[in-house]
Protein backbone atom coordinates (compact mmCIF):
# COMPACT_ATOMS: atom_id res chain seq x y z
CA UNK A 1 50.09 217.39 67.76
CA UNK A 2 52.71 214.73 68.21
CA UNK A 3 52.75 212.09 70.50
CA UNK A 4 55.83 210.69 72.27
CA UNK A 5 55.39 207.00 72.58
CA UNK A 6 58.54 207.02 74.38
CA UNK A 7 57.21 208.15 77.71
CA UNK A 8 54.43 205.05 77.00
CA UNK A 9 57.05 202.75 76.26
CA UNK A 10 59.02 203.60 79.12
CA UNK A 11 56.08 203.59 81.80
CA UNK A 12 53.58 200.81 80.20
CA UNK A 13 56.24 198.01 82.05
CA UNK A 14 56.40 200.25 84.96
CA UNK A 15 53.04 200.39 85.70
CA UNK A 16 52.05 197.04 84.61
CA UNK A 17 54.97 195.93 87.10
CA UNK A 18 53.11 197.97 89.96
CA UNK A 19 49.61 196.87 89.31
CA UNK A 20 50.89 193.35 89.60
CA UNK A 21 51.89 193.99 92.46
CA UNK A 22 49.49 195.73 94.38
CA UNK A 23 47.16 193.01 93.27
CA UNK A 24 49.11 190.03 95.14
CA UNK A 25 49.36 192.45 98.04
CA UNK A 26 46.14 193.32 98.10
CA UNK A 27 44.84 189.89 97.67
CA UNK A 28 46.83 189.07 100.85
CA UNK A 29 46.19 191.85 103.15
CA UNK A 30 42.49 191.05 102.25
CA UNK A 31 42.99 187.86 103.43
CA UNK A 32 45.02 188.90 106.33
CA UNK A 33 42.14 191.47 107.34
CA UNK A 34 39.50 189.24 106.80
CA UNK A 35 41.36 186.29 109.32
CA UNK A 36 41.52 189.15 111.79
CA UNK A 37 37.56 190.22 112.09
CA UNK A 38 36.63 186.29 111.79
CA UNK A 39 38.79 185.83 115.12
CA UNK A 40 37.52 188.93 116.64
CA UNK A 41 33.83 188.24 116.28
């Protein structure tokens, strides 16, 4: 059974791109959620 690195090669970036991504967003909207309950409570 082959494997077709291509499909790896072509989506390793794409993901890694995404992941990056979602991690500064995420860090922020944490932040940004966490601002809002502090000023609520």
């Amino acid at each position: 059974m082959d494997i077709d690195f291509r499909v790896a090669v072509v989506l390793a970036p794409v993901l890694v791109a995404a992941g990056w991504a979602a991690f500064n967003i995420g860090a922020a909207a944490l932040q940004q959620l966490q601002n809002f309950l502090n000023k609520e409570a």
